[in-house]
C-alpha atoms as a PDB file:
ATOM      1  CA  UNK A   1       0.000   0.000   0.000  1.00  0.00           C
ATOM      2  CA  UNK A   2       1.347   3.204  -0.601  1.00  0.00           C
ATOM      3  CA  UNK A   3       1.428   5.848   1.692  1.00  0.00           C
ATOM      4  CA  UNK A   4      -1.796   7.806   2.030  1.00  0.00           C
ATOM      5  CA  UNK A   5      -2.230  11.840   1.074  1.00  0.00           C
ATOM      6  CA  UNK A   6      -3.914  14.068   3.552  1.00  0.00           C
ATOM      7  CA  UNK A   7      -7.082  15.588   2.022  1.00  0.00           C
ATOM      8  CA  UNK A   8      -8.449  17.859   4.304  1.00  0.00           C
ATOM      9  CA  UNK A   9      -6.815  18.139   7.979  1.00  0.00           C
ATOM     10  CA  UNK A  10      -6.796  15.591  10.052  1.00  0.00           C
ATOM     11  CA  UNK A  11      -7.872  12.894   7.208  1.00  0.00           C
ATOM     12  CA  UNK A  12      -5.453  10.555   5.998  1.00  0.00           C
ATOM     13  CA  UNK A  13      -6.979   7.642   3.684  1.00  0.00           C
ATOM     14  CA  UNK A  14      -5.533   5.908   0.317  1.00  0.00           C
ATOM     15  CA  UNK A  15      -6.697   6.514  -3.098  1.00  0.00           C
ATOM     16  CA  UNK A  16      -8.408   3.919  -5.121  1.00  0.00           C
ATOM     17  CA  UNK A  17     -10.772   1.681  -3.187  1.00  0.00           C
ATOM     18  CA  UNK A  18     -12.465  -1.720  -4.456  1.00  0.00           C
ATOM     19  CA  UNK A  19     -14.212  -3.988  -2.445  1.00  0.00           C
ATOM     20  CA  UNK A  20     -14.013  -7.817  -4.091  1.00  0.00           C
ATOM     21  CA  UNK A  21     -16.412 -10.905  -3.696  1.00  0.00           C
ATOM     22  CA  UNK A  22     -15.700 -14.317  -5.558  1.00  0.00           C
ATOM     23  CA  UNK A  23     -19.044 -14.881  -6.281  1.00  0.00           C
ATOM     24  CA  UNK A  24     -20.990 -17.882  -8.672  1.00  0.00           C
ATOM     25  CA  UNK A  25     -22.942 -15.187 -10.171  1.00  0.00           C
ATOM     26  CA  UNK A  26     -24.080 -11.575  -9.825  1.00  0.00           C
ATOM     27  CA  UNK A  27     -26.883  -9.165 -11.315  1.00  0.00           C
ATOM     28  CA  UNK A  28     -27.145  -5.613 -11.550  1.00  0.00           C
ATOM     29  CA  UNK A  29     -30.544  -3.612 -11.857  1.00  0.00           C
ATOM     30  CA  UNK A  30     -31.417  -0.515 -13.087  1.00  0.00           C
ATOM     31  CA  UNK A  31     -35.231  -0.529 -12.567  1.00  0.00           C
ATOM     32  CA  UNK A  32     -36.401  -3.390 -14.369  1.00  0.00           C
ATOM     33  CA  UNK A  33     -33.440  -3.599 -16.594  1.00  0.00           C
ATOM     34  CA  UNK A  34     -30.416  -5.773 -16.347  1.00  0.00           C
ATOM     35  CA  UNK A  35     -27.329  -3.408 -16.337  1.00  0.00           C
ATOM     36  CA  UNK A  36     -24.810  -6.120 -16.249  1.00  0.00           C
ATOM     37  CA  UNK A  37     -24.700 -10.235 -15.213  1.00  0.00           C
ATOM     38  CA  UNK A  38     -22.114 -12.587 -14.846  1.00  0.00           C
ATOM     39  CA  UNK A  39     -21.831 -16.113 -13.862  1.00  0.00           C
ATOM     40  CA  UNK A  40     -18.377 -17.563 -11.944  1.00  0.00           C
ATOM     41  CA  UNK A  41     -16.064 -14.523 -11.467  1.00  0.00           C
ATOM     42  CA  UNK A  42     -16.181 -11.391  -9.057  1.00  0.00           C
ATOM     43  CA  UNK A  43     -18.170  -8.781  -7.981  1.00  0.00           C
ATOM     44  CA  UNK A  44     -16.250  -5.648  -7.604  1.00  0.00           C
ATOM     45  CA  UNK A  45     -17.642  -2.465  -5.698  1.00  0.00           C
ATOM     46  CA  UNK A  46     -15.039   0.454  -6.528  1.00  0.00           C
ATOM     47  CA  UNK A  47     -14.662   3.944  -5.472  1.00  0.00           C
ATOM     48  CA  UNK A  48     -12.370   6.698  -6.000  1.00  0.00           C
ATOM     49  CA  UNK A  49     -11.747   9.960  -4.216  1.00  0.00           C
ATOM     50  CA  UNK A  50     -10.416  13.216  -4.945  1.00  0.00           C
ATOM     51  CA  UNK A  51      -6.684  13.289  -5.003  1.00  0.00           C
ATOM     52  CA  UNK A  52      -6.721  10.144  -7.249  1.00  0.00           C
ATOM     53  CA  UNK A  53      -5.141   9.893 -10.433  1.00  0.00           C
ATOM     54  CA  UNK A  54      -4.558   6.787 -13.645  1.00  0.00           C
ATOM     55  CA  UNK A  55      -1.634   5.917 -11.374  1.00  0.00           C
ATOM     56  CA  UNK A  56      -3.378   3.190  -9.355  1.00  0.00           C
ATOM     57  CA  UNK A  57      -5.490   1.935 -12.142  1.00  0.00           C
ATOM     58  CA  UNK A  58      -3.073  -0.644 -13.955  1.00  0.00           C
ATOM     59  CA  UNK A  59      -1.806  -2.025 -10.471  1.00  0.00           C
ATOM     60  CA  UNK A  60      -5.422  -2.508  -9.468  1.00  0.00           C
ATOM     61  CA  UNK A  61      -6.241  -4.030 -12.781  1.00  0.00           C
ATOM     62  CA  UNK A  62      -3.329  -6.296 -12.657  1.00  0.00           C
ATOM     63  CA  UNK A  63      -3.840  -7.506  -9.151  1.00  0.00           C
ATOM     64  CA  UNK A  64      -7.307  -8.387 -10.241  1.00  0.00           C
ATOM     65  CA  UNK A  65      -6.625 -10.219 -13.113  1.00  0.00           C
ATOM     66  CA  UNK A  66      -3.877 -12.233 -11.563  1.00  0.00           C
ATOM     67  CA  UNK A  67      -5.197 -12.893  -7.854  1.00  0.00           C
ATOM     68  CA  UNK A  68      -5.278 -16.484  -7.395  1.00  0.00           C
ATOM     69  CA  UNK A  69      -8.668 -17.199  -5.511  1.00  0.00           C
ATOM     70  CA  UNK A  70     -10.374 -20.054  -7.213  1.00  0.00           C
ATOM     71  CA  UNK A  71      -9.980 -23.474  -6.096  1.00  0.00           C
ATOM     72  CA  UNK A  72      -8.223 -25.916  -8.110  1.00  0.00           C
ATOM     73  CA  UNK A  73      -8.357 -30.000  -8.388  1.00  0.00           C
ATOM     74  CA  UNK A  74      -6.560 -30.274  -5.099  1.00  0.00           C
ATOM     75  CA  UNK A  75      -9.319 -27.896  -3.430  1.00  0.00           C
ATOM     76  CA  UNK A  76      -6.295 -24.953  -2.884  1.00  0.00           C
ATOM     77  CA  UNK A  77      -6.996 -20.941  -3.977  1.00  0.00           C
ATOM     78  CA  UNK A  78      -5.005 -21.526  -6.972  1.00  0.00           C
ATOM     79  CA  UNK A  79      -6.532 -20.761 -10.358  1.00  0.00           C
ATOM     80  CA  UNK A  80      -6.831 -16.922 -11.305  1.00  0.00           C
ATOM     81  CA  UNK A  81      -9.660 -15.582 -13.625  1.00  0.00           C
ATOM     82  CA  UNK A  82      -8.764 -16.483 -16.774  1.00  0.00           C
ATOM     83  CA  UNK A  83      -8.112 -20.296 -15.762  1.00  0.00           C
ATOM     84  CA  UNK A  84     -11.726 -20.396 -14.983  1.00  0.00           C
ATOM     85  CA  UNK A  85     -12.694 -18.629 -17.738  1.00  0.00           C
ATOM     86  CA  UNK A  86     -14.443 -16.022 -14.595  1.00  0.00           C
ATOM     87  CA  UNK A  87     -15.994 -12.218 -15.764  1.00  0.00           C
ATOM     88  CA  UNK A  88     -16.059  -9.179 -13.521  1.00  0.00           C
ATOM     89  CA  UNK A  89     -19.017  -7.565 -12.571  1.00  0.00           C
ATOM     90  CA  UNK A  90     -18.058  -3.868 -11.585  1.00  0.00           C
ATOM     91  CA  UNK A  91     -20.259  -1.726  -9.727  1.00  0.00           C
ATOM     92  CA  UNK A  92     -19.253   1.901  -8.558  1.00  0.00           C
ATOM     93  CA  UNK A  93     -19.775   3.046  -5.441  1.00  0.00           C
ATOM     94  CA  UNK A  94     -18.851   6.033  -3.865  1.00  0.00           C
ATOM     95  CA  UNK A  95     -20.272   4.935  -0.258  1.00  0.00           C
ATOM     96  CA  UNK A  96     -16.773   3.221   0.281  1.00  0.00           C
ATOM     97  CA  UNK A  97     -15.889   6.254   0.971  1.00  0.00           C
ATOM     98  CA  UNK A  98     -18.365   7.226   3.651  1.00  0.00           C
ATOM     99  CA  UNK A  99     -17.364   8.475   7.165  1.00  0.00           C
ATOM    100  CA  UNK A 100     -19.593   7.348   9.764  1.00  0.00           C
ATOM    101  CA  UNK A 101     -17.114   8.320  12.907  1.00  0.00           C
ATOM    102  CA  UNK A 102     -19.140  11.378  13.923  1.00  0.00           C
ATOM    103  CA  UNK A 103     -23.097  11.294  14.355  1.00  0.00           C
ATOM    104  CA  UNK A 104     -25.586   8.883  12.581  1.00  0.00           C
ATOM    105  CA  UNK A 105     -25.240   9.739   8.931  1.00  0.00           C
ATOM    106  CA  UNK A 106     -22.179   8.885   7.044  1.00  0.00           C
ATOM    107  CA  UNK A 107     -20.389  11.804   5.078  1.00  0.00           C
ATOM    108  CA  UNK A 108     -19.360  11.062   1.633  1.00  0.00           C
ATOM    109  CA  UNK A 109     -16.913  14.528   1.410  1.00  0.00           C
ATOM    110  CA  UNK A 110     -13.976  12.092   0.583  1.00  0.00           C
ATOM    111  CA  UNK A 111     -15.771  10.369  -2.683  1.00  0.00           C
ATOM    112  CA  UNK A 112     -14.619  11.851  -5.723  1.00  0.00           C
ATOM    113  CA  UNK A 113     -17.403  14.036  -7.652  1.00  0.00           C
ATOM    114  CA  UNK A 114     -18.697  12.220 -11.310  1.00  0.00           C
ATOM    115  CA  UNK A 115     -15.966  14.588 -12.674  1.00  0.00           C
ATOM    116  CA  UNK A 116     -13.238  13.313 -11.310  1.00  0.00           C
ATOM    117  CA  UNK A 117     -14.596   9.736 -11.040  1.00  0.00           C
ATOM    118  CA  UNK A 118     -16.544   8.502 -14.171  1.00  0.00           C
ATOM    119  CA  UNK A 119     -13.167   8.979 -16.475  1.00  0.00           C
ATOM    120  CA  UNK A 120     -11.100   7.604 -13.754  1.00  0.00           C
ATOM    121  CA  UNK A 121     -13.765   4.108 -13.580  1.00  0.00           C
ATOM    122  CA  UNK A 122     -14.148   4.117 -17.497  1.00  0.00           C
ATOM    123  CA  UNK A 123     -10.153   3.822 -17.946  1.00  0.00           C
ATOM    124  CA  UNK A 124     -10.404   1.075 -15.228  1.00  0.00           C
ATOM    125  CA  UNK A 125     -13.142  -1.034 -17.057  1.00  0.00           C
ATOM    126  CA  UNK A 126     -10.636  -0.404 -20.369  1.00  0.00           C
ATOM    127  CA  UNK A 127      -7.688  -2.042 -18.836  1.00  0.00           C
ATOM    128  CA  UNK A 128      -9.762  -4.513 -17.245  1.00  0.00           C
ATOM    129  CA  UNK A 129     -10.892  -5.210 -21.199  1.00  0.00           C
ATOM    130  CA  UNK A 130      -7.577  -4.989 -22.526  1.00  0.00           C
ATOM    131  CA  UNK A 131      -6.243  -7.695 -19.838  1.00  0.00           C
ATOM    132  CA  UNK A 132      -8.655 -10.400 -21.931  1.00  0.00           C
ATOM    133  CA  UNK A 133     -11.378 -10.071 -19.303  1.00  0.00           C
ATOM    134  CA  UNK A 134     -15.426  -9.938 -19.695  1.00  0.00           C
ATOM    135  CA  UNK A 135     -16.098  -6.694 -17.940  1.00  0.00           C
ATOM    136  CA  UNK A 136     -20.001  -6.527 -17.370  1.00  0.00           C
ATOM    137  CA  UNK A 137     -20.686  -2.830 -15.370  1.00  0.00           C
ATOM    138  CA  UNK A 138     -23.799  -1.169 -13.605  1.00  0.00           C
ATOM    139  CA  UNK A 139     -24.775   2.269 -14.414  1.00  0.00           C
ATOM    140  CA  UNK A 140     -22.277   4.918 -12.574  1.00  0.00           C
ATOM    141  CA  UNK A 141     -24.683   7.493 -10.571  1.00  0.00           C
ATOM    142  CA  UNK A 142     -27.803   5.221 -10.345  1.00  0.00           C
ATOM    143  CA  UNK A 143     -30.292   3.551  -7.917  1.00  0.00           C
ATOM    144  CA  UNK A 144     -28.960  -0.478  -8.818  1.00  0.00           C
ATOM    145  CA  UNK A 145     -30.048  -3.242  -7.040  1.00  0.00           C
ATOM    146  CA  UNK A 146     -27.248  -5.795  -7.025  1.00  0.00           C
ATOM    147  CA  UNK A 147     -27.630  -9.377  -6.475  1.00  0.00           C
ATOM    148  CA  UNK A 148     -25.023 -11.521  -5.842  1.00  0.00           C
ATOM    149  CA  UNK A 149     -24.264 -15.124  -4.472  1.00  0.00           C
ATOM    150  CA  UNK A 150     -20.933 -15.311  -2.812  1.00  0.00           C
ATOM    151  CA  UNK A 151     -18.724 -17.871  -3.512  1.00  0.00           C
ATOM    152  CA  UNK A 152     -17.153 -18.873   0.206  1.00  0.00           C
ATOM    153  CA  UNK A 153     -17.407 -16.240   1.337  1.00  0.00           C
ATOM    154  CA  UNK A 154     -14.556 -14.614  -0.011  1.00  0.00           C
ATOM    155  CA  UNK A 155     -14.441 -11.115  -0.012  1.00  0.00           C
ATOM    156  CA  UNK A 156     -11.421  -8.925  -0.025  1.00  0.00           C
ATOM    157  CA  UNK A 157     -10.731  -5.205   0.508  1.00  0.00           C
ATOM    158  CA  UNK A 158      -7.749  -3.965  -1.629  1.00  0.00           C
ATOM    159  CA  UNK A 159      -6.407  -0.094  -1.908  1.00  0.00           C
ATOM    160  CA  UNK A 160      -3.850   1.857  -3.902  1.00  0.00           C
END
């Protein structure tokens, strides 16, 4: 992890954020359309704030691509994506960066604004793409209902 930026004072946190779930399949919803499916692969919440740049994007997208976290004939966390011919699901979310340490309602003041985030997620998706993976997405900025099945569980939290 590399070391975090102040934003405001007194708040230190790290740039990119993406929360990951092996799953056996997932579903987004936009009202009563399907935004994006996939069968074996993961589910992957991401969120960006303001100080971040491209600069995270192709070590996230290679860590993704190459994590090992599929079981293989001998029942170990072995295979990565492409052995099991997995897709990614990739949902943004700016809630992962909510503050709930003061009061009852979370503050989102450390999410990026669409500006800064929609190009930043759409390069993300590319390199995702370009690494020979079947990127299925929600719809950036709307009400989605996501349905998943977690495979495990395994869910893992990874920054940069």
């Amino acid at each position: 992890m590399r070391s975090a930026a102040p934003h405001r004072e007194g708040a230190i946190f790290c740039a990119m954020r993406v929360l990951l779930q092996r799953v056996s399949r997932a579903e987004v919803r936009v009202g009563d359309r399907v935004a994006g499916a996939i069968g074996r692969g993961f589910l992957l919440f991401v969120g960006f704030t303001h100080a971040d740049t491209e600069a995270p994007l192709e070590w996230m997208a290679d860590k993704i691509v190459g994590l090992r976290l599929f079981a293989d004939a001998d029942g170990k966390m072995n295979l990565a994506l492409a052995d099991v011919d997995g897709a990614v699901l990739v949902v943004s979310q700016f809630t992962l960066y909510g503050n709930a340490e003061k009061g009852r309602r979370p503050s989102f003041v450390d999410a990026a604004r669409p500006e800064t985030a929609i190009p930043l997620y759409e390069r993300f998706l590319g390199m995702l793409r370009e690494r020979g993976v079947r990127t299925e997405t929600g719809e950036f900025g709307a009400m989605m209902d996501v349905e998943l099945v977690n495979d495990g569980p395994v869910t893992l939290w990874l920054e940069k």
